[in-house]
C-alpha atoms as a PDB file:
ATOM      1  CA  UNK A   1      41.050 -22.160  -2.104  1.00  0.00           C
ATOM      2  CA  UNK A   2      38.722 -19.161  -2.951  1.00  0.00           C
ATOM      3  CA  UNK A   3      39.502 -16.071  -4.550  1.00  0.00           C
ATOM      4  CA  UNK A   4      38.435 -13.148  -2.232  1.00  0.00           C
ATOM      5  CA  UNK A   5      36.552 -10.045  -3.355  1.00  0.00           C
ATOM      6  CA  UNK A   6      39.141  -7.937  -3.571  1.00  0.00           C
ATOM      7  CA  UNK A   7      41.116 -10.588  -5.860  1.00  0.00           C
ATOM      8  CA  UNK A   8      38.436 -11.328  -8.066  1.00  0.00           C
ATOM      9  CA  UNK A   9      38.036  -7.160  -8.520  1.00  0.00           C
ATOM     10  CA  UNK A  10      42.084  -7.176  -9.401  1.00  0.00           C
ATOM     11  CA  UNK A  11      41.172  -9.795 -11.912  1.00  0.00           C
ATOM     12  CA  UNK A  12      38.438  -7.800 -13.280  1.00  0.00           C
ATOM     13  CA  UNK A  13      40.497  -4.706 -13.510  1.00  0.00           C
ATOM     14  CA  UNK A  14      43.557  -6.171 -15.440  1.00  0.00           C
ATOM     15  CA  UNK A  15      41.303  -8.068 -17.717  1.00  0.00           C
ATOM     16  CA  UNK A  16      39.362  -4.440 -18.629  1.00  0.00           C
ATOM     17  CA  UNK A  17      43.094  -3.059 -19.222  1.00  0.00           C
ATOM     18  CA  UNK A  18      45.494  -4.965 -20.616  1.00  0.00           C
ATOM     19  CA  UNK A  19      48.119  -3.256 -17.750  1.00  0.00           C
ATOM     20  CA  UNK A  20      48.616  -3.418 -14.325  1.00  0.00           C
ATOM     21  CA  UNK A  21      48.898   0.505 -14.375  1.00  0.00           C
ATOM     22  CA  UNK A  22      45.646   0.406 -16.079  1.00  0.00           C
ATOM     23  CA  UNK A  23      44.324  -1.452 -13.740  1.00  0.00           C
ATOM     24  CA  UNK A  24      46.087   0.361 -10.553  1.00  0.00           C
ATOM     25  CA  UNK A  25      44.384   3.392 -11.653  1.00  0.00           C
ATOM     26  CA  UNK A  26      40.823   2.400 -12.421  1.00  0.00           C
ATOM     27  CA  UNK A  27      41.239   1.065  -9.088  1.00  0.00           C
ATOM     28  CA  UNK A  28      42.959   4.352  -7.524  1.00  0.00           C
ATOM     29  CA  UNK A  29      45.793   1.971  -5.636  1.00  0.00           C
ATOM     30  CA  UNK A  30      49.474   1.728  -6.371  1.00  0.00           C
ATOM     31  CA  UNK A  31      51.150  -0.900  -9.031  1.00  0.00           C
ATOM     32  CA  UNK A  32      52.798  -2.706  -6.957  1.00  0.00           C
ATOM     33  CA  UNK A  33      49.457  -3.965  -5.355  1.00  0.00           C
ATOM     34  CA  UNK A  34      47.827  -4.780  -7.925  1.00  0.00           C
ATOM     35  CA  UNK A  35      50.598  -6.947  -8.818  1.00  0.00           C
ATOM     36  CA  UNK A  36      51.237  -8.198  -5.662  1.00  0.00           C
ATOM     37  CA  UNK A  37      46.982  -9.278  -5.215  1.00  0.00           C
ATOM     38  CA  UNK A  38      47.168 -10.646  -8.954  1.00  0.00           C
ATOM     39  CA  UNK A  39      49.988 -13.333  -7.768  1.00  0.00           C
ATOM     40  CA  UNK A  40      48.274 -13.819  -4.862  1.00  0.00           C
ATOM     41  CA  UNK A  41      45.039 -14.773  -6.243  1.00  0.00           C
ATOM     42  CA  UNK A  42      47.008 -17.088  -9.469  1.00  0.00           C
ATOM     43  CA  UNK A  43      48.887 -18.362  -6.549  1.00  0.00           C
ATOM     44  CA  UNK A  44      45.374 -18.928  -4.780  1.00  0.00           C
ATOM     45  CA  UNK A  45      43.914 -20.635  -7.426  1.00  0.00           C
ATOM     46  CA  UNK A  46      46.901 -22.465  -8.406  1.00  0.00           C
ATOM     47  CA  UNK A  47      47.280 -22.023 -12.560  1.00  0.00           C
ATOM     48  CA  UNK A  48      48.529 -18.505 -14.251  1.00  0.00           C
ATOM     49  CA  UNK A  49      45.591 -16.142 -15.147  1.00  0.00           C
ATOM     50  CA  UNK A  50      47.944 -13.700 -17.456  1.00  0.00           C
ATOM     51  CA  UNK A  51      51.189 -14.524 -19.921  1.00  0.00           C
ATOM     52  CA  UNK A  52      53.704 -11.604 -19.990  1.00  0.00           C
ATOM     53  CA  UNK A  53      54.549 -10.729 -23.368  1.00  0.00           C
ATOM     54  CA  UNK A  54      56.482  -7.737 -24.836  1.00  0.00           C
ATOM     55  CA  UNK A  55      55.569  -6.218 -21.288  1.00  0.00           C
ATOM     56  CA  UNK A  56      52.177  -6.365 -21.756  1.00  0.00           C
ATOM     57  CA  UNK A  57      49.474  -8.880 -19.922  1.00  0.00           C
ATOM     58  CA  UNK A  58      47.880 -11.239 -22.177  1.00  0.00           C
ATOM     59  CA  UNK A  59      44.831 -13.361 -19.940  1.00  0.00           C
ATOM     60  CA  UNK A  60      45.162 -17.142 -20.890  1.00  0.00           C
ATOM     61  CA  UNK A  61      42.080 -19.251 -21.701  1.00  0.00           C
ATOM     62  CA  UNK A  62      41.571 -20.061 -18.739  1.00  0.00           C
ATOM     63  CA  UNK A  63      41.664 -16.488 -17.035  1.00  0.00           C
ATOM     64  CA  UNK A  64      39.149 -15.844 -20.224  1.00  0.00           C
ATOM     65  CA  UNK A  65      36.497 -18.251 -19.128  1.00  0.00           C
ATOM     66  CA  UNK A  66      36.048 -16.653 -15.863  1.00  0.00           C
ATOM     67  CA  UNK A  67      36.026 -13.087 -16.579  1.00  0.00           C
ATOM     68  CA  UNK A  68      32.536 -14.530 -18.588  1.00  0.00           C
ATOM     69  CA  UNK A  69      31.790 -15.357 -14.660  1.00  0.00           C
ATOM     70  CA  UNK A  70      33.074 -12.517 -12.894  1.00  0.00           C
ATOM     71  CA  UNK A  71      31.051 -10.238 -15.436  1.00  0.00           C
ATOM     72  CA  UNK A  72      27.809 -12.124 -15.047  1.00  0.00           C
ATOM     73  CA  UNK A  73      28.709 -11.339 -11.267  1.00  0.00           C
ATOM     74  CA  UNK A  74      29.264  -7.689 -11.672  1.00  0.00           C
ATOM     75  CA  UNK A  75      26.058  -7.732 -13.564  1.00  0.00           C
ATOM     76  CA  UNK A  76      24.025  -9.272 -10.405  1.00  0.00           C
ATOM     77  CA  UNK A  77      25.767  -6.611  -8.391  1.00  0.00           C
ATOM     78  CA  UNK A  78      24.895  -3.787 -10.336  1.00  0.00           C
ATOM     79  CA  UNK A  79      21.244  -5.579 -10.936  1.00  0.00           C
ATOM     80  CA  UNK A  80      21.133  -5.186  -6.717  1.00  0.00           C
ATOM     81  CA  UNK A  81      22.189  -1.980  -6.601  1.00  0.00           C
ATOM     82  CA  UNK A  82      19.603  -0.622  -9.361  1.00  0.00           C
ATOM     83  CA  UNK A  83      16.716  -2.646  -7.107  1.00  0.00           C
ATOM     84  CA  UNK A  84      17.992  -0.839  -3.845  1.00  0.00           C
ATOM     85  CA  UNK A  85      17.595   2.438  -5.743  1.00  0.00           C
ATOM     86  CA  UNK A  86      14.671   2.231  -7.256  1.00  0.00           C
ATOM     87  CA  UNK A  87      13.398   0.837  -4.126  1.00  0.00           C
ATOM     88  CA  UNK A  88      14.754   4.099  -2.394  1.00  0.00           C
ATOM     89  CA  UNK A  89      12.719   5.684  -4.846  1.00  0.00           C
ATOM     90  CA  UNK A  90       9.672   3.889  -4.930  1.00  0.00           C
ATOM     91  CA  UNK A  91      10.074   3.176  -7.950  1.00  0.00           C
ATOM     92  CA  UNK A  92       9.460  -0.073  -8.027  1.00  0.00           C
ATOM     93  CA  UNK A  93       7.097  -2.627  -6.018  1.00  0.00           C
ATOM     94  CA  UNK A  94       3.577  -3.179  -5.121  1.00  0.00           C
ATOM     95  CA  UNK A  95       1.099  -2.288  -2.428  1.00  0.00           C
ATOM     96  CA  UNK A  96      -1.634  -4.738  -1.728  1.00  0.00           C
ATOM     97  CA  UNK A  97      -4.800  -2.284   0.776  1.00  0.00           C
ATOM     98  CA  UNK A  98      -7.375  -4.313   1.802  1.00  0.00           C
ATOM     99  CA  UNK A  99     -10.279  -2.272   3.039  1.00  0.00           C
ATOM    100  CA  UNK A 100     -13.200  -2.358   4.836  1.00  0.00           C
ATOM    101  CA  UNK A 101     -16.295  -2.470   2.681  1.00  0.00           C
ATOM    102  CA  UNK A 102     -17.469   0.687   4.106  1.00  0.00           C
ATOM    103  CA  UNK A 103     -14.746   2.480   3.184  1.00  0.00           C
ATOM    104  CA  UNK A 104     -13.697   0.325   0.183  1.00  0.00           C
ATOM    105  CA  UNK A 105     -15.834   2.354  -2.199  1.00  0.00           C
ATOM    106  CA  UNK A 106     -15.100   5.768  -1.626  1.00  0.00           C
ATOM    107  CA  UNK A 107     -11.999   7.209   0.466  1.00  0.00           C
ATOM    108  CA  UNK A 108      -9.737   4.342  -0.202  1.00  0.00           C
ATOM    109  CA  UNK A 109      -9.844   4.516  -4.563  1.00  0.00           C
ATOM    110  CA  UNK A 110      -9.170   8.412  -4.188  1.00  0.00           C
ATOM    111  CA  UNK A 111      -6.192   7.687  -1.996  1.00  0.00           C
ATOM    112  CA  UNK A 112      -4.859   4.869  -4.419  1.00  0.00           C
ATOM    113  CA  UNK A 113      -5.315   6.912  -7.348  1.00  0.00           C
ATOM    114  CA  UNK A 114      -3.403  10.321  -6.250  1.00  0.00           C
ATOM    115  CA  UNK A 115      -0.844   7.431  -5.458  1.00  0.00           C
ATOM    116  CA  UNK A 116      -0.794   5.727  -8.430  1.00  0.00           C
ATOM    117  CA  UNK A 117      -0.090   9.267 -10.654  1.00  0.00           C
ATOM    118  CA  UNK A 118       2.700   9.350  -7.969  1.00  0.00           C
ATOM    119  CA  UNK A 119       4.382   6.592  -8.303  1.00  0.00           C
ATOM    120  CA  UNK A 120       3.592   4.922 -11.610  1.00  0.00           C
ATOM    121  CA  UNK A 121       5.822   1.777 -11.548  1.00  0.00           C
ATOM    122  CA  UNK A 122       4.253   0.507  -8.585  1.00  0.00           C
ATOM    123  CA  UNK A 123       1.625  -2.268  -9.216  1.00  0.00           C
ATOM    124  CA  UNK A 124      -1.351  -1.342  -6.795  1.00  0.00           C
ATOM    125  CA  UNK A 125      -4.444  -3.866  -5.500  1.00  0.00           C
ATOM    126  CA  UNK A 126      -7.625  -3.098  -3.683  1.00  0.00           C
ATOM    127  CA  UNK A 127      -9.636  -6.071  -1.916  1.00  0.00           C
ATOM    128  CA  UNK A 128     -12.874  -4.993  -0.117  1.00  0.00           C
ATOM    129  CA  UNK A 129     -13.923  -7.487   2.525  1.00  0.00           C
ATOM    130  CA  UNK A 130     -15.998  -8.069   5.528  1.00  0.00           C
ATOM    131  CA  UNK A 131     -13.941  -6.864   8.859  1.00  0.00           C
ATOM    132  CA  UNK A 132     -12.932 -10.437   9.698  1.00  0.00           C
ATOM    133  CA  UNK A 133     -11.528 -10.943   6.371  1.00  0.00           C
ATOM    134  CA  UNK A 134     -10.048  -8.076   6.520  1.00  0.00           C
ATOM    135  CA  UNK A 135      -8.076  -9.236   9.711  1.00  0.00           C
ATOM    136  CA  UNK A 136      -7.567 -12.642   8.146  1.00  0.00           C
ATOM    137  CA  UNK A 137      -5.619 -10.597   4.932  1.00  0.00           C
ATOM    138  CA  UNK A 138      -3.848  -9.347   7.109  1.00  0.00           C
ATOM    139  CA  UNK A 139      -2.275 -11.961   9.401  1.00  0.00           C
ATOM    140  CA  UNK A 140      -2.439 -14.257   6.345  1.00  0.00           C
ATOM    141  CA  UNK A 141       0.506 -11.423   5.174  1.00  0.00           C
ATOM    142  CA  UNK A 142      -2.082 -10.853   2.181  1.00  0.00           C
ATOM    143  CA  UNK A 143      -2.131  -7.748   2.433  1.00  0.00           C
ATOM    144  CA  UNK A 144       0.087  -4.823   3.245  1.00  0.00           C
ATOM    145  CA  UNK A 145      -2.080  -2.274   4.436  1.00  0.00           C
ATOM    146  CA  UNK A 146      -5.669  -2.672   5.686  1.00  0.00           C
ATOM    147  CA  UNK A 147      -7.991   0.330   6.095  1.00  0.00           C
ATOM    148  CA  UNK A 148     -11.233   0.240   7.910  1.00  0.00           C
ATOM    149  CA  UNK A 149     -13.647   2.704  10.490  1.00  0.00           C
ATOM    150  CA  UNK A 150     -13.725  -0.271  12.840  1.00  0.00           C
ATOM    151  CA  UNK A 151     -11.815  -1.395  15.723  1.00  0.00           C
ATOM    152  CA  UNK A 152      -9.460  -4.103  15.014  1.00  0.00           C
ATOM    153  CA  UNK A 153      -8.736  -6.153  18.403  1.00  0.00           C
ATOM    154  CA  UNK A 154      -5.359  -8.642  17.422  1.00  0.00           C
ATOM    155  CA  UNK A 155      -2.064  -8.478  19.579  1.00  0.00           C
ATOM    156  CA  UNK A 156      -0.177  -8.750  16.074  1.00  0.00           C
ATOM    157  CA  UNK A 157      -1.665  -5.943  14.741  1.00  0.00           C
ATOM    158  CA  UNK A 158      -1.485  -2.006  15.396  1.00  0.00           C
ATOM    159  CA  UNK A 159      -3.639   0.775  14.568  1.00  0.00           C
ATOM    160  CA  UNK A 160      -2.922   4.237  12.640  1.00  0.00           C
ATOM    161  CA  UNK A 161      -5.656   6.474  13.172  1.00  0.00           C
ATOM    162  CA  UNK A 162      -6.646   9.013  10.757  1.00  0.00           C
ATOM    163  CA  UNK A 163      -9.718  10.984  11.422  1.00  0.00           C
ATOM    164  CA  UNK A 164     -13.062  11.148  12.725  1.00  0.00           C
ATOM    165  CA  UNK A 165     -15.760  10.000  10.020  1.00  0.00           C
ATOM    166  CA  UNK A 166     -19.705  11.142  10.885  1.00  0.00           C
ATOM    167  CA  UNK A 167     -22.342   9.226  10.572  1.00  0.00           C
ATOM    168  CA  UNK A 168     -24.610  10.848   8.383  1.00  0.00           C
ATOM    169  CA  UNK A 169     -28.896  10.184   6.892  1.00  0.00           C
ATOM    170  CA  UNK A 170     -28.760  10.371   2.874  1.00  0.00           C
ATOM    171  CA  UNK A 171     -32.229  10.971   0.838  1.00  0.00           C
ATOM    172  CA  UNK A 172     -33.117  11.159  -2.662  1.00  0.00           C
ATOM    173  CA  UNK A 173     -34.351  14.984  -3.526  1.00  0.00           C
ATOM    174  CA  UNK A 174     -38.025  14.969  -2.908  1.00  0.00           C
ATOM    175  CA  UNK A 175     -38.436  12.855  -0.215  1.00  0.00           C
ATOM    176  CA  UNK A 176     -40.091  14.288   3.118  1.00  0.00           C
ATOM    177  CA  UNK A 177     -37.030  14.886   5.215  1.00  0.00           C
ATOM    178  CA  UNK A 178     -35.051  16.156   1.824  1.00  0.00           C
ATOM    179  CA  UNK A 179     -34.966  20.159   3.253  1.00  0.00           C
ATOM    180  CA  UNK A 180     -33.737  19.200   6.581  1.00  0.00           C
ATOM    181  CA  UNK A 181     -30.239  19.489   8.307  1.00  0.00           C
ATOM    182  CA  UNK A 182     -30.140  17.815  10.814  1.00  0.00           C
ATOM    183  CA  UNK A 183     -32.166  14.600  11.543  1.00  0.00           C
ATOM    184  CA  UNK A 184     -32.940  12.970  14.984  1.00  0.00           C
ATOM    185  CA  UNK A 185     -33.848   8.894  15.586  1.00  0.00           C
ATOM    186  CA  UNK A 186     -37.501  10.113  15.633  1.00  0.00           C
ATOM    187  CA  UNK A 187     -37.653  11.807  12.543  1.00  0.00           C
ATOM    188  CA  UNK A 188     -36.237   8.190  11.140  1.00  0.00           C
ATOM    189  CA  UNK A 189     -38.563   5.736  12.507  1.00  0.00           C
ATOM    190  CA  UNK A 190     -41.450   8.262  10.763  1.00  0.00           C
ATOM    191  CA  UNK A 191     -40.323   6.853   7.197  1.00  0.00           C
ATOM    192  CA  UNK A 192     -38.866   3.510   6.069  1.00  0.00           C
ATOM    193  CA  UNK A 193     -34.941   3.009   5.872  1.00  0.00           C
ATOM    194  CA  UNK A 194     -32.709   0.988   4.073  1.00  0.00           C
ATOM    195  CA  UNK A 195     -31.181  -1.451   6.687  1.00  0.00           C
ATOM    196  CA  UNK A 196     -27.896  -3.700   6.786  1.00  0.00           C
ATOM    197  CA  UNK A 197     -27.519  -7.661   7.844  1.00  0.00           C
ATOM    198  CA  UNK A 198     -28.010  -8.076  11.664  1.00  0.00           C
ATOM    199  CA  UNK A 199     -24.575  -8.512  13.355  1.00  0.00           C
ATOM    200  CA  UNK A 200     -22.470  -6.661  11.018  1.00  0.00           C
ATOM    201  CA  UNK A 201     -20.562  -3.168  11.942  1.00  0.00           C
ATOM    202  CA  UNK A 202     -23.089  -1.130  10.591  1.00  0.00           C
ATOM    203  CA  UNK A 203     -26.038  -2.919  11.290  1.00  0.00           C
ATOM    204  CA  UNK A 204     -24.978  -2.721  14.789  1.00  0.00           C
ATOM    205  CA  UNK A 205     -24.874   0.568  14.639  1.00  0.00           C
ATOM    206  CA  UNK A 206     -28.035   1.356  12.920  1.00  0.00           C
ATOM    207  CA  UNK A 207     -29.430  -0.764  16.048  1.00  0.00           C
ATOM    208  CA  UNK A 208     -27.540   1.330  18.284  1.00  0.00           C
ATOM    209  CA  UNK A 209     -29.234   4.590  16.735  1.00  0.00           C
ATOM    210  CA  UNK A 210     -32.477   3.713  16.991  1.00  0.00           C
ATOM    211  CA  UNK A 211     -32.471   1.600  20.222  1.00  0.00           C
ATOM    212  CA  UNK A 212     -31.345   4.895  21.999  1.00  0.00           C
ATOM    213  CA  UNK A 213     -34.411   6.682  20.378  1.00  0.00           C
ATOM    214  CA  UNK A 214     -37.165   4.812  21.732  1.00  0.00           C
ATOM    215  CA  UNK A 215     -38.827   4.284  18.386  1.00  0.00           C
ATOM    216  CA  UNK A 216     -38.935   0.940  16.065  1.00  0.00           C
ATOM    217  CA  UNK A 217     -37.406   1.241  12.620  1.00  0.00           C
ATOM    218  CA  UNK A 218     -39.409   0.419   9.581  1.00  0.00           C
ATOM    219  CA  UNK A 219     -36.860  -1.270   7.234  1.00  0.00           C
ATOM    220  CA  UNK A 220     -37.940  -0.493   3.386  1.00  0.00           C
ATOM    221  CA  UNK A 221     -34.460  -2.424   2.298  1.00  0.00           C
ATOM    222  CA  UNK A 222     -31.448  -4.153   3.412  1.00  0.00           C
ATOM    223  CA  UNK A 223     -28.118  -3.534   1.791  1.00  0.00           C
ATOM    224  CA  UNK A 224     -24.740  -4.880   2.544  1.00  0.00           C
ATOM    225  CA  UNK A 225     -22.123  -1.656   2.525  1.00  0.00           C
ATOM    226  CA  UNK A 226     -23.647   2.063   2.964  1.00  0.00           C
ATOM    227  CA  UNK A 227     -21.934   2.247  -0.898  1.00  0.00           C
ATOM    228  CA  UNK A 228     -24.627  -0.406  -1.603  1.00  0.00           C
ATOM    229  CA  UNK A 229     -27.178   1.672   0.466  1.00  0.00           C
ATOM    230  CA  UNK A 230     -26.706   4.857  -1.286  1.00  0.00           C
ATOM    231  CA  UNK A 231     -26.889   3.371  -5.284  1.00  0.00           C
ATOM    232  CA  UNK A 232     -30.864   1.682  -3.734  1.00  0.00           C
ATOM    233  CA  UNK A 233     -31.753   5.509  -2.474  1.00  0.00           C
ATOM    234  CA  UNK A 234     -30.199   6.710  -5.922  1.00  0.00           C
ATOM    235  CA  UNK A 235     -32.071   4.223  -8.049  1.00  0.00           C
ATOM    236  CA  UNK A 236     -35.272   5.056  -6.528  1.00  0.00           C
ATOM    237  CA  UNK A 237     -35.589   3.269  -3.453  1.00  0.00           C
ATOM    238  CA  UNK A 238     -38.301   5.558  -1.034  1.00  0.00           C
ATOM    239  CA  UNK A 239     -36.207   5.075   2.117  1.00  0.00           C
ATOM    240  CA  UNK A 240     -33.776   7.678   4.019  1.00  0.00           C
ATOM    241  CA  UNK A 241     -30.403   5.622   4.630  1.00  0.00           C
ATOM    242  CA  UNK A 242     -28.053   6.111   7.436  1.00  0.00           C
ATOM    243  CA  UNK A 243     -23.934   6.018   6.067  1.00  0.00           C
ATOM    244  CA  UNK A 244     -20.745   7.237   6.823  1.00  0.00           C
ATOM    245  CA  UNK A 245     -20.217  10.614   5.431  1.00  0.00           C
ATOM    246  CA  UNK A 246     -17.379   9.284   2.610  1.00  0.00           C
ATOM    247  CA  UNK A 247     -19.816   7.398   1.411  1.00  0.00           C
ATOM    248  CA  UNK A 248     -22.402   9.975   1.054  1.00  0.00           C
ATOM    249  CA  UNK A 249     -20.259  12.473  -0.414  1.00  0.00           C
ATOM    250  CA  UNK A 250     -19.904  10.003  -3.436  1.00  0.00           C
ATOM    251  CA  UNK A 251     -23.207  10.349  -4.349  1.00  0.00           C
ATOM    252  CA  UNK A 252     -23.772  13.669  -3.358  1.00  0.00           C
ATOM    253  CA  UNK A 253     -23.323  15.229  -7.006  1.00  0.00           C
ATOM    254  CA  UNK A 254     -25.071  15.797 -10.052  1.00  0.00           C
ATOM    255  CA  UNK A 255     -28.909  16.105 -10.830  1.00  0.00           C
ATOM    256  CA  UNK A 256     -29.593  12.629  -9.054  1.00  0.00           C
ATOM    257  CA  UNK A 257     -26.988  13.826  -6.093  1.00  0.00           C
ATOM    258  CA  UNK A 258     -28.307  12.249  -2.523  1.00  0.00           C
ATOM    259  CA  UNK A 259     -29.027  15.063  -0.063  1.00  0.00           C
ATOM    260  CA  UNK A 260     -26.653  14.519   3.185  1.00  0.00           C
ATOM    261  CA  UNK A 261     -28.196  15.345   6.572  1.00  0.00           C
ATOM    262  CA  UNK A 262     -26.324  15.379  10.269  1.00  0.00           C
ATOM    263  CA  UNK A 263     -27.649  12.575  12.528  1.00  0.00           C
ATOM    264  CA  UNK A 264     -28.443  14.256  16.205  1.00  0.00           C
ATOM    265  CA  UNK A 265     -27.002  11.948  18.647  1.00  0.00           C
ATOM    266  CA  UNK A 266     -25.160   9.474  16.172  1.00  0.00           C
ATOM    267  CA  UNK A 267     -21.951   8.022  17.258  1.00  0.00           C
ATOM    268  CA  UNK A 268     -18.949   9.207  15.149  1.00  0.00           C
ATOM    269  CA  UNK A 269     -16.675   6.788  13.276  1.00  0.00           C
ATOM    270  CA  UNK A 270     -12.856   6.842  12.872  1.00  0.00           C
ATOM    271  CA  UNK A 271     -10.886   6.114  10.126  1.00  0.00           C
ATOM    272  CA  UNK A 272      -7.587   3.869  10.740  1.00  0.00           C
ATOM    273  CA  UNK A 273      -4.673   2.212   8.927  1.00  0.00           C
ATOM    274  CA  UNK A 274      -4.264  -0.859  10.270  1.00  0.00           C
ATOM    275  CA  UNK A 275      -0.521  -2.699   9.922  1.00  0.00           C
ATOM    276  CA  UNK A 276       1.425  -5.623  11.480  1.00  0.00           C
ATOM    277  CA  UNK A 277       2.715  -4.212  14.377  1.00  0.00           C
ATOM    278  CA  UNK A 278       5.872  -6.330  14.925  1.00  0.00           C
ATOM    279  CA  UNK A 279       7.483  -5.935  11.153  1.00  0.00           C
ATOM    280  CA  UNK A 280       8.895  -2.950   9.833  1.00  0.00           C
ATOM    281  CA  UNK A 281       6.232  -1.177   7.215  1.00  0.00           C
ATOM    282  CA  UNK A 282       7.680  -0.801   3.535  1.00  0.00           C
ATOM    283  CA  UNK A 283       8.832   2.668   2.322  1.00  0.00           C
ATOM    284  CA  UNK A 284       5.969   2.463  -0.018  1.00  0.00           C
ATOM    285  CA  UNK A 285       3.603   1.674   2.627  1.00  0.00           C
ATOM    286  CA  UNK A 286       5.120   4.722   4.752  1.00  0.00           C
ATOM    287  CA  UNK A 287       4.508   6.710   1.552  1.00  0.00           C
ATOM    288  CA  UNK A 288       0.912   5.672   1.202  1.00  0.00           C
ATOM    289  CA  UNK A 289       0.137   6.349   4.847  1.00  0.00           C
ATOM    290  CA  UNK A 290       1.208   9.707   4.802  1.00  0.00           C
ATOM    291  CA  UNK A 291      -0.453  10.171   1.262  1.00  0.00           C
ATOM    292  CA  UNK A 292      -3.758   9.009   3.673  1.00  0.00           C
ATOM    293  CA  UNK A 293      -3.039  11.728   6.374  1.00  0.00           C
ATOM    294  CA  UNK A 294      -3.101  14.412   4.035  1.00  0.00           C
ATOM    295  CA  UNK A 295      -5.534  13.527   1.670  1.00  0.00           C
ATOM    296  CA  UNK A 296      -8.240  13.150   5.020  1.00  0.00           C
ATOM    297  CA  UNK A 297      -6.825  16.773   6.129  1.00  0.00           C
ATOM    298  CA  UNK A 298      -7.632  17.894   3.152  1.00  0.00           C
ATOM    299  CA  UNK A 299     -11.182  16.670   2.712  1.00  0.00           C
END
């Protein structure tokens, strides 16, 4: 037969002590049990695990051999418990975002970052993809968190939402509509624009703009992500572009800094965690969605 648990911790405690008062008190119960377990589990095993000598316990070779095992055992407990606590703490683990492109490149780095400094023993990864990939990462289980400004249509995946996100015009200082505010369809069609692949979220939505307006688009360039859009304008492209505001603001700064410009009429975006809606989220992935909500109420 098997020893139990709370034989094998008798054994343990007689082996650390030498006594069975020793070992009564580093377990807090009475002499007589300990004595009375300690038969039961030599009894259990059938061969003595102590010699009494001079009224003290002396552990026999074999009792020797598996305190090695019970210690190795103790060490796998304690090796659990240090996990679950660290774990508690996020201390220790690994959060795998996969993010739209349009987002990819400016909110979702920030985020990670201010999480990172946070929790520094947690291994982070960032995978921008195309929406369907990002919905494939996700149901794939290769990812833990994805973040886009797109609907995400699955019935094994749920939604967080975070905020509204504008959709904004960005120029280069110097071009014609540079000093303006606000900027309608018209004003757009009157200059070339940097465009984005036909079928795609945002090149849906620069169709959407202008097929409201009326007016044709003249198309100077096509980029992939508004990130993409905004480093052509930057690097001297002579075409307005038409982003989400994130991305604007990232190359809003400096000497070369894009000017940003309201879009009348322009749908408005929303930002959203997206997660597997029929499995517990991670405390770390709690922790990084929350570190999301505040960093977009704070921006």
């Amino acid at each position: 037969m098997a020893l139990n648990l709370r034989q094998i911790e008798v054994f343990r405690a007689v082996m650390l002590t030498g006594t069975i008062n020793g070992a009564s008190k580093l377990l807090y119960v009475s002499p007589p049990a300990v004595s009375r377990l300690l038969a039961h589990a030599e009894l259990t095993l059938g061969m003595a695990l102590f010699e009494r000598i001079k009224g003290r316990l002396h552990a026999t070779p074999e009792a020797r051999r598996l305190f090695i095992e019970v210690e190795n055992a103790y060490l796998g407990i304690q090796k659990v418990n240090t996990v679950a606590r660290e774990l508690l703490e996020n201390q220790r683990g690994s959060l795998r975002i996969a993010a739209h492109a349009t987002i990819g490149g400016s909110l979702v780095p920030r985020a990670l970052s201010q999480f990172q400094r946070a929790h520094p023993n947690i291994g982070i990864g960032l995978e921008c993809v195309r929406q369907s990939e990002l919905k494939e990462r996700m149901l794939n289980q290769q990812a833990d968190l994805g973040i886009t400004l797109f609907p995400m249509e699955h019935p094994n995946l749920g939604a967080i939402k975070l905020c509204n996100v504008p959709i904004v015009c960005v120029v280069a200082n110097g071009h014609p509509l540079a000093k303006r505010v606000q900027v309608t369809a018209r004003d757009l069609c009157r200059h070339p624009i940097v465009s984005y692949e036909p079928g795609t979220p945002f090149g849906l939505l620069l169709d959407e703009i202008f097929a409201n307006s009326g007016y044709p688009k003249s198309i100077r360039a096509q980029a992939g992500t508004p990130h993409e859009t905004c480093s052509l304008i930057r690097a001297g492209i002579e075409a307005s572009g038409i982003v989400d505001r994130y991305s604007a603001e990232e190359f809003s700064h400096g000497s070369r800094g894009l000017r940003i410009m309201t879009i009348s009429g322009a749908p408005v975006l929303q930002s959203r965690i997206i997660h597997r809606c029929h499995e517990p989220m991670s405390r770390i992935s709690k922790t990084f969605v929350t570190l999301m909500h505040d960093l977009v109420k704070g921006s």
